[in-house]
Protein backbone atom coordinates (compact mmCIF):
# COMPACT_ATOMS: atom_id res chain seq x y z
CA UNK A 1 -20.49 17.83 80.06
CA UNK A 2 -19.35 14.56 78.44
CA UNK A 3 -21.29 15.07 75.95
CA UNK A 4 -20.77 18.36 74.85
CA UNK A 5 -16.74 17.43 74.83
CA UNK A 6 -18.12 15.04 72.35
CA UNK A 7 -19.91 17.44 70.18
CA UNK A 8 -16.96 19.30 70.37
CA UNK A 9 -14.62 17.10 69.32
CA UNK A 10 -16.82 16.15 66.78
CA UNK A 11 -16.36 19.36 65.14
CA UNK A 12 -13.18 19.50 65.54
CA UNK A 13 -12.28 16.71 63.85
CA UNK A 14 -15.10 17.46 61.07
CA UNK A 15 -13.04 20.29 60.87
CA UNK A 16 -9.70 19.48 60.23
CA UNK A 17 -10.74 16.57 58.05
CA UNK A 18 -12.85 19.58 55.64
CA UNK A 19 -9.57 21.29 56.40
CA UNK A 20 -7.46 18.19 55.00
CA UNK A 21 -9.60 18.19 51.99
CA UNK A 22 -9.64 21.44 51.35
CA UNK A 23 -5.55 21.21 51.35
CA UNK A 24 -5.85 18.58 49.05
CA UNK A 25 -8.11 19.48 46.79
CA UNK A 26 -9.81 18.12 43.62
CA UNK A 27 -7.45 15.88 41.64
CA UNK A 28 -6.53 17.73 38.24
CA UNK A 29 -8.47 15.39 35.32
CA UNK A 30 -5.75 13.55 33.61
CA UNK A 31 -6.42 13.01 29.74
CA UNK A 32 -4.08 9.55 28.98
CA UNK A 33 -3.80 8.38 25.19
CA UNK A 34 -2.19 5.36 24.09
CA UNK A 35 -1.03 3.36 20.92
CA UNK A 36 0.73 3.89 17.64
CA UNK A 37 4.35 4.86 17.84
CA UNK A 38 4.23 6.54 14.20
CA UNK A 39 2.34 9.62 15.96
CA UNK A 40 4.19 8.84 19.26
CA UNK A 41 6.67 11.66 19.13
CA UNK A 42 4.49 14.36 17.11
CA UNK A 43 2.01 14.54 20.66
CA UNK A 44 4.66 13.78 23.41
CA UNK A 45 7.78 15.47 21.93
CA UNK A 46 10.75 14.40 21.37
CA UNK A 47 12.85 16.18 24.06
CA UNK A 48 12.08 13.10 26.90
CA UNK A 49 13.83 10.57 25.83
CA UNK A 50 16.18 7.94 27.04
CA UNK A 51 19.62 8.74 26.12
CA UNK A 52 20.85 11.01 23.83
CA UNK A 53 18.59 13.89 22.85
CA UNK A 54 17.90 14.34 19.08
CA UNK A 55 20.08 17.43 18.42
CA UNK A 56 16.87 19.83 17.16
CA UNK A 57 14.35 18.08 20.07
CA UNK A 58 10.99 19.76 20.23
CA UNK A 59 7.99 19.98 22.14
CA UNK A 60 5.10 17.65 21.34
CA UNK A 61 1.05 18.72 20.91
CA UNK A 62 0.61 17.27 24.31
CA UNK A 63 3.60 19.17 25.89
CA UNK A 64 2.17 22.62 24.09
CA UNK A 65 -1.40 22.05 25.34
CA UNK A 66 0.01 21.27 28.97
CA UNK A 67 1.28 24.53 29.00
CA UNK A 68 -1.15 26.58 27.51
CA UNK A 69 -4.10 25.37 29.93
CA UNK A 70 -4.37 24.25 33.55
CA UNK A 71 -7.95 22.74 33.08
CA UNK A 72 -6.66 18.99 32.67
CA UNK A 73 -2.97 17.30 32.34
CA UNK A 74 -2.09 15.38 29.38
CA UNK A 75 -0.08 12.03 29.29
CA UNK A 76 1.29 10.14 26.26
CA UNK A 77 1.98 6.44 26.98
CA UNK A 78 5.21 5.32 25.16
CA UNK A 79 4.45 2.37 23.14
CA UNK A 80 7.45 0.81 23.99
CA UNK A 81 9.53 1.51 27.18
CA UNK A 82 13.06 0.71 25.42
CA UNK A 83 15.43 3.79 24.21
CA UNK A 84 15.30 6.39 22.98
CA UNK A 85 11.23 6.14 24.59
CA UNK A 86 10.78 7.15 27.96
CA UNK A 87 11.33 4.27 30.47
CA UNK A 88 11.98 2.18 31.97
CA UNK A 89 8.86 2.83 33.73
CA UNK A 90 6.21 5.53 33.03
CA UNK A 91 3.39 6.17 35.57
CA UNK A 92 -0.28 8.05 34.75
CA UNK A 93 -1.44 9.80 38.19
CA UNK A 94 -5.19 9.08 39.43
CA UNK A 95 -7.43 11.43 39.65
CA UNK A 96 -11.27 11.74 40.20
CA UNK A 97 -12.32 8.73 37.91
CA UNK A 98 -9.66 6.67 37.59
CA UNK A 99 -8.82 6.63 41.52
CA UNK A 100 -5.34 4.16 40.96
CA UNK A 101 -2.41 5.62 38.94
CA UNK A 102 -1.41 3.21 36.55
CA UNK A 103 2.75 2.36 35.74
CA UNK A 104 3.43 0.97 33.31
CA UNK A 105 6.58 -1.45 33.52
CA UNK A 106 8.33 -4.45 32.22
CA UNK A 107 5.64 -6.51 34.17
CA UNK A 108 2.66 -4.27 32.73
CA UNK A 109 3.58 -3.02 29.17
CA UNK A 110 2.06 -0.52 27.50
CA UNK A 111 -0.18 -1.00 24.28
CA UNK A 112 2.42 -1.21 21.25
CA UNK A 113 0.65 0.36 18.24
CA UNK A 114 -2.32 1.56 17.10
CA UNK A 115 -4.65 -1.49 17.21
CA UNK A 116 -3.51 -2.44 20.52
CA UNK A 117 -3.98 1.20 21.81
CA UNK A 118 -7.54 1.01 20.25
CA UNK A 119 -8.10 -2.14 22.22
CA UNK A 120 -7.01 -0.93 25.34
CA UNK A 121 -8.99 2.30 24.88
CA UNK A 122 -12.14 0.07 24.44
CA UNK A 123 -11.61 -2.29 26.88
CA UNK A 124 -10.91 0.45 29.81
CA UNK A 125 -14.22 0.79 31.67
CA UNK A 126 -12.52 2.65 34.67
CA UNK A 127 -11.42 5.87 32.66
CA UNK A 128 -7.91 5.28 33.27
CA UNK A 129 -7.39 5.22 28.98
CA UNK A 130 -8.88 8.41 26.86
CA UNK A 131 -7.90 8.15 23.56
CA UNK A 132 -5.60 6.12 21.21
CA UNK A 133 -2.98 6.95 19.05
CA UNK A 134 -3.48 5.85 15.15
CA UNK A 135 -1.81 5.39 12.07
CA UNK A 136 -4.89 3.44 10.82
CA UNK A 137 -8.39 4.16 10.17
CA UNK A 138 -11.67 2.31 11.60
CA UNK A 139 -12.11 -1.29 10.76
CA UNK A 140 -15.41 -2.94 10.28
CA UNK A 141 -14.54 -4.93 13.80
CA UNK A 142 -13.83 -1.84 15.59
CA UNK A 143 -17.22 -1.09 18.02
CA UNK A 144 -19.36 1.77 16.73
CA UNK A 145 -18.22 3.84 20.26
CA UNK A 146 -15.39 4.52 18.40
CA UNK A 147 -14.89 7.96 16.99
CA UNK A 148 -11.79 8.57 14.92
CA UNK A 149 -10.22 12.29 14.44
CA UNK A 150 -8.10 12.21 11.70
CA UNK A 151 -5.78 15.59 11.77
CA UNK A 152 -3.08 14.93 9.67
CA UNK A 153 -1.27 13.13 6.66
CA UNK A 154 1.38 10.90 6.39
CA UNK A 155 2.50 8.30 4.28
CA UNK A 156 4.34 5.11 4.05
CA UNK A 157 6.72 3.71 1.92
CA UNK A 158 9.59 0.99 1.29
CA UNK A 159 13.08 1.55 2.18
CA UNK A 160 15.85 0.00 0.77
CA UNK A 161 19.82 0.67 1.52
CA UNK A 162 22.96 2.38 -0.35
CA UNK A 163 24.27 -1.13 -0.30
CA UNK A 164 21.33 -2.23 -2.42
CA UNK A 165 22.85 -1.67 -6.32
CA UNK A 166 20.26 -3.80 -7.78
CA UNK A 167 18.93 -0.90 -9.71
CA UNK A 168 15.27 -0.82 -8.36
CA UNK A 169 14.46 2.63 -7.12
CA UNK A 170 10.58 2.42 -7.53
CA UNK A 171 7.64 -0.33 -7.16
CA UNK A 172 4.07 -0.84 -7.56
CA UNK A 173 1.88 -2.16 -5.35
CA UNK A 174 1.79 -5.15 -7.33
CA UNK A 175 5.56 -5.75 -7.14
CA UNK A 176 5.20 -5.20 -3.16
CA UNK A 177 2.23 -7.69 -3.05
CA UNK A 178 4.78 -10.18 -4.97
CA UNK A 179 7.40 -9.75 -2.64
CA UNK A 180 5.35 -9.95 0.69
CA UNK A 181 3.10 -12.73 -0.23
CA UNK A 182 3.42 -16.07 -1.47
CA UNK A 183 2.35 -18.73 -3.95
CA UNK A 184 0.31 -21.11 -2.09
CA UNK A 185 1.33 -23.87 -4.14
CA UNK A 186 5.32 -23.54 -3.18
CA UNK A 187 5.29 -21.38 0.14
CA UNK A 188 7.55 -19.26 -2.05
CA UNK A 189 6.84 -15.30 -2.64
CA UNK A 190 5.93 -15.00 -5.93
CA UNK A 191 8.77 -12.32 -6.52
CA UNK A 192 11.38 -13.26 -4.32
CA UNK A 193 14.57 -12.19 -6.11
CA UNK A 194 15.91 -8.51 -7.68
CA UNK A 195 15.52 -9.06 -10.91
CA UNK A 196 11.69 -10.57 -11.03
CA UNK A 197 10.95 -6.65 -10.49
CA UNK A 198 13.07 -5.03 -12.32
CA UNK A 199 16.80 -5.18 -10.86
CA UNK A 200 19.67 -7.36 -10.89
CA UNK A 201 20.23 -10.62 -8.93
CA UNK A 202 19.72 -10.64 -5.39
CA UNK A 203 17.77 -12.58 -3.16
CA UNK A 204 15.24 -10.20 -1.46
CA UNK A 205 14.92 -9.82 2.23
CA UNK A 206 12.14 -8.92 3.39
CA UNK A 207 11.44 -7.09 6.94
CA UNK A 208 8.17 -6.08 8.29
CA UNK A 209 6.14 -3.56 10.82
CA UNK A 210 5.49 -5.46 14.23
CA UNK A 211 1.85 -6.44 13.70
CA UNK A 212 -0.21 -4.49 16.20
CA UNK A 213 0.90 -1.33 14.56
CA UNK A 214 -1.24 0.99 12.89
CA UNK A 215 1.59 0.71 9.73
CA UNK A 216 1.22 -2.76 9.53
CA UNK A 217 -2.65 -2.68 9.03
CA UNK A 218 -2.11 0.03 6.18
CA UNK A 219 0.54 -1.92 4.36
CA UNK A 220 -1.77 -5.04 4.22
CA UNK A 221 -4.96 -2.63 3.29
CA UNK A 222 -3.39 -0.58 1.30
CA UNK A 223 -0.30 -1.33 -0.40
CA UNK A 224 -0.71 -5.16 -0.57
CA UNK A 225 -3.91 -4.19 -2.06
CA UNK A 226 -6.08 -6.41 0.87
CA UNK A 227 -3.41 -8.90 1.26
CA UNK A 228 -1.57 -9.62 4.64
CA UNK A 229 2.32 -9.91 4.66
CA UNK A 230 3.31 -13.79 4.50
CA UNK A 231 0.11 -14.49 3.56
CA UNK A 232 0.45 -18.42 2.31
CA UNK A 233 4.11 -18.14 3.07
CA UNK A 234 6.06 -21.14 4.68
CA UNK A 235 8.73 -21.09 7.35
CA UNK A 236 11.68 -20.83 4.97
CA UNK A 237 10.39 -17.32 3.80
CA UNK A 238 8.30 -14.97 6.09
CA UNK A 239 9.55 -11.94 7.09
CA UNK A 240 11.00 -10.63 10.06
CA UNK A 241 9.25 -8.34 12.12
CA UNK A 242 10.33 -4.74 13.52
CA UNK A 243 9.45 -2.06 15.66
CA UNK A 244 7.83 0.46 13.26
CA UNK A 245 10.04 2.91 11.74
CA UNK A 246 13.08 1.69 13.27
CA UNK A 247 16.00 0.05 10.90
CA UNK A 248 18.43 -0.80 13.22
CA UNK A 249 17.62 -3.95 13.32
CA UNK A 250 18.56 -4.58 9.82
CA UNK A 251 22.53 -6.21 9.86
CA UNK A 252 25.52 -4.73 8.14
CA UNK A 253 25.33 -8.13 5.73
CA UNK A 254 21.78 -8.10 4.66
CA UNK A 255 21.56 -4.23 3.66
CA UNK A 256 22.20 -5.09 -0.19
CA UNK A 257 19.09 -7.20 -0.27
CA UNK A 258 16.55 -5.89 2.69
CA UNK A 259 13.59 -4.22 2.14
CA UNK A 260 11.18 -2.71 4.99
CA UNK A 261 8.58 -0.05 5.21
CA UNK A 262 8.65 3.03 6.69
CA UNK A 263 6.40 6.18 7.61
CA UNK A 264 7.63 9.24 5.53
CA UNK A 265 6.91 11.65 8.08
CA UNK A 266 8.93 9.87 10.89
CA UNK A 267 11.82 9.34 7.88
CA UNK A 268 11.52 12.91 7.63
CA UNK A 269 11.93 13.94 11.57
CA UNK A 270 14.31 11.57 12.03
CA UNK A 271 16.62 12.80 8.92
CA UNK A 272 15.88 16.18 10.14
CA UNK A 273 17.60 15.43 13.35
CA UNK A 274 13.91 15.82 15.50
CA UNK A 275 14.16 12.05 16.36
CA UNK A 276 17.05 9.87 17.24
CA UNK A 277 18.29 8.91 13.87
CA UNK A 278 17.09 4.90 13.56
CA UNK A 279 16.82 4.90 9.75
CA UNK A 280 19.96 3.12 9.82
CA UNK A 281 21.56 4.65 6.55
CA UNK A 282 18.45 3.97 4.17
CA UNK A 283 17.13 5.49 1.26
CA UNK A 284 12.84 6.02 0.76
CA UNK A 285 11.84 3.78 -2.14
CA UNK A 286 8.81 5.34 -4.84
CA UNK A 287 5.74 3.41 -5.81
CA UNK A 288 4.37 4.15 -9.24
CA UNK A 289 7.57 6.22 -10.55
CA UNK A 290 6.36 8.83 -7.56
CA UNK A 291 8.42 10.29 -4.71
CA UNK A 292 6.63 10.81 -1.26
CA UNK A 293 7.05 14.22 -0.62
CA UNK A 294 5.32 16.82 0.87
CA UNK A 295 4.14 18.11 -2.42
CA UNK A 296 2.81 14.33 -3.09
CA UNK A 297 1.04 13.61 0.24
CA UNK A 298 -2.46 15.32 -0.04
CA UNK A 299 -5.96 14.21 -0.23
CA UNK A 300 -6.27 14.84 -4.26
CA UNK A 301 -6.84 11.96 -6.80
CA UNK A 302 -2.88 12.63 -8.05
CA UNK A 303 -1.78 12.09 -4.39
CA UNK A 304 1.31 9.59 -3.77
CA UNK A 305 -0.14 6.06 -3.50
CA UNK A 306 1.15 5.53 0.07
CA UNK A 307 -1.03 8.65 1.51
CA UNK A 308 -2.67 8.05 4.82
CA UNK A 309 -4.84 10.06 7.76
CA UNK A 310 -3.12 9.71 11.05
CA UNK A 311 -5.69 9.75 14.03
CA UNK A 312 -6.54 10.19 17.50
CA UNK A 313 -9.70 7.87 18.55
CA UNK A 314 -12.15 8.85 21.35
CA UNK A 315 -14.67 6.83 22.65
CA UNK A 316 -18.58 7.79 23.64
CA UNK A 317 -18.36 6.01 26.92
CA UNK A 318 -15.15 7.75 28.22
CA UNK A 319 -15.74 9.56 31.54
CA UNK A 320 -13.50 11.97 30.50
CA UNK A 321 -14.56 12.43 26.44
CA UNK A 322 -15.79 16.41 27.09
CA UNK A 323 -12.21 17.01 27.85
CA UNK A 324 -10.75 14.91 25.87
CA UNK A 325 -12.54 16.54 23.04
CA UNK A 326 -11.67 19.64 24.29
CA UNK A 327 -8.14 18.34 23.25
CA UNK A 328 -8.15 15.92 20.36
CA UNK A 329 -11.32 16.60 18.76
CA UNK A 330 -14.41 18.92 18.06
CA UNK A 331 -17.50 19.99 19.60
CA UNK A 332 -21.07 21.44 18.88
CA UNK A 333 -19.13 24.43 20.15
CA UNK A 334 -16.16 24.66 18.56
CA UNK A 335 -13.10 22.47 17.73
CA UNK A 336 -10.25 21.40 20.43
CA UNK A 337 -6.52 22.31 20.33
CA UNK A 338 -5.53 20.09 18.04
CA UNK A 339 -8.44 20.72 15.37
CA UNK A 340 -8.28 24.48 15.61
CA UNK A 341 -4.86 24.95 13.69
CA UNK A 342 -3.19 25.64 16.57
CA UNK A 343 -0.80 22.17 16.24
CA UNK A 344 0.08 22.59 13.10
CA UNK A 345 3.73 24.17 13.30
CA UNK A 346 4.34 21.19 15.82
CA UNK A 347 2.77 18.65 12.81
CA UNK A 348 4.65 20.30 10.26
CA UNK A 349 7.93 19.54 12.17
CA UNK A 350 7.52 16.14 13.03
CA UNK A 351 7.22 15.50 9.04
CA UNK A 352 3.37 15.11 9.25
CA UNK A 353 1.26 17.63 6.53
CA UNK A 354 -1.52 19.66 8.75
CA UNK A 355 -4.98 19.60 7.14
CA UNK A 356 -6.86 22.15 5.93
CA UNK A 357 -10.00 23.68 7.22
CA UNK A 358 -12.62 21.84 5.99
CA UNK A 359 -16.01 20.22 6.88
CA UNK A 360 -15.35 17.89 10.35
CA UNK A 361 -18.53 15.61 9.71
CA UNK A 362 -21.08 14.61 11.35
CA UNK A 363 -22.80 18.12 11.76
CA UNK A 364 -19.85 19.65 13.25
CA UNK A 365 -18.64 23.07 12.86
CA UNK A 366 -15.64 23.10 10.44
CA UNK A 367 -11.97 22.62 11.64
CA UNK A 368 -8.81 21.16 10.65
CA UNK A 369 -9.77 17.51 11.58
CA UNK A 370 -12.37 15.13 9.83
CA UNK A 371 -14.24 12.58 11.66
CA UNK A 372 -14.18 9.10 10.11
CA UNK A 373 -12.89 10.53 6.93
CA UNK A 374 -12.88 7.55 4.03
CA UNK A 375 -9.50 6.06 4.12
CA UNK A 376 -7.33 7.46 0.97
């Protein structure tokens, strides 16, 4: 008797714990990308924000795709937790590989740009990081697990103010090399003043991208021609560094003699009232006598100098690259949301210029993504 009440209650409890996990069920797989702030907004949307909404807020490409699948659940890490980004905290739910939800907090920051989202994304070994955000392209350091999707242009250019009546409304990337680097002889930048390109008197100021940020890498590759900003500079004259695309931190008093960089596309969004407004009253600067416009930015020879692919990066080792893929990128079987065309309205109003179809790489069915394109 005894030991049948065992047996019973054996299956009884087998029961209501199969019961239990029936109730609970298979977690939902949770696709989490981190990293550049330039293509921040453009995935999560801009409509979750601390503070005050941007008056024309939209839905992001991750926001869309939520809704138009239940298969997985999509989560874009701010890069920063300050306003207008979500915050103060911002959690990532578990689910069947990585069993911990990670928050993210003042005591555990998030990865601020896009080589600090790249590192994160390679150094996760517990699935709990998909993809990263980027504004730059693959570096020769960057581990050949690495697969970047570029599906998208932007481009980046200098800023300067309505308080700036020096008379310089374009540069070359010589003149921006001048001003950002210096004589290694003096410490001094070898253009440090208005009129040494062009313009009246005026001592330049100069303000940079933070230096984890995708931006930052491209302005040093790209527009400094190879050079880094400060390079051989001394104390009296390196710049001072910003969050990306944000000139708020630019004073009232130095506005007639800053210069920074920005990304055209976020200039765009934010004058377009998509993104809280942190241009802080500047103007885009040309390079080469050339406006960045949409027109401009393409992948031809004439293209504006300042052209670049904006990416998200995958890597092979992810638990969770088939769905990630399924999101971001493209498959023997077809391309993911993002590379079919069906984010491009969404691109298009966050100021970024949609690709168009073309050859992927690598053997892969065309789409409206390449993979590991040359940098422009």
């Amino acid at each position: 008797m005894f030991r049948l009440k065992a047996i019973i209650g054996t299956l009884v409890v087998v029961g209501i714990g199969s019961a239990a996990l029936a109730a609970c069920g298979t977690p939902t797989p949770v696709v989490a990308g981190v990293g550049s702030d330039t293509t921040y907004w453009v995935n999560a949307g801009s409509h979750n924000v601390q503070g005050t909404v941007p008056p024309n807020a939209r839905n992001g490409i991750s926001t869309n795709y939520n809704a138009s699948q239940t298969a997985v659940k999509t989560y874009e890490v701010p890069p920063v937790l300050t306003a207008p980004f979500p915050g103060p905290t911002f959690t990532v739910p578990a689910d069947s590989q990585c069993t911990t939800a990670t928050t993210y907090n003042g005591s555990n920051p998030p990865p601020n740009g896009s080589s600090a989202g790249i590192s994160a994304l390679v150094n996760d070994t517990n699935g709990c990081v998909d993809f990263a955000r980027s504004s730059r392209g693959s570096k020769v350091s960057d581990p050949s697990s690495l697969s970047f999707w570029a599906y998208a242009l932007d481009a980046v250019s200098w800023i300067k103010f309505p308080e700036n009546t020096h008379g310089v409304s374009s540069l070359t990337p010589a003149q921006l090399k001048n001003i950002y680097t210096c004589d290694p002889a003096t410490g001094v930048p070898f253009a440090s003043n208005w009129n040494q390109v062009g313009g009246t008197t005026g001592t330049i100021v100069k303000y940079a991208p933070q230096t984890l940020s995708g931006t930052y890498a491209f302005v040093n590759s790209k527009l400094l021609g190879g050079a880094t900003i400060d390079q051989n500079c001394n104390a009296a004259h390196l710049s001072t560094f910003l969050e990306e695309h944000d000139a708020t931190g630019i004073p009232a008093a130095q506005k007639a003699n800053a210069i920074y960089f920005f990304s055209v596309a976020q200039y765009n969004a934010q004058k377009g009232g998509y993104l809280i407004d942190l241009r802080n009253g500047s103007a885009l600067g040309n390079i080469n006598g050339v406006a960045p416009t949409a027109a401009t930015i393409n992948e031809t020879a004439g293209r504006f100098f300042g052209t670049r692919y904006v990416y998200n990066v995958t890597k092979s080792t992810s638990p969770q690259l088939s769905a990630t893929l399924d999101f971001i990128g493209v498959k023997a079987g077809g391309p993911g949301y993002v590379c079919n065309n069906t984010a491009s309205a969404t691109i298009s109003i966050f100021g970024e210029v949609p690709l168009p179809l073309g050859g992927t790489g690598a053997g892969l069915p065309n789409s409206y993504c390449r993979l590991n394109p040359t940098p422009l």
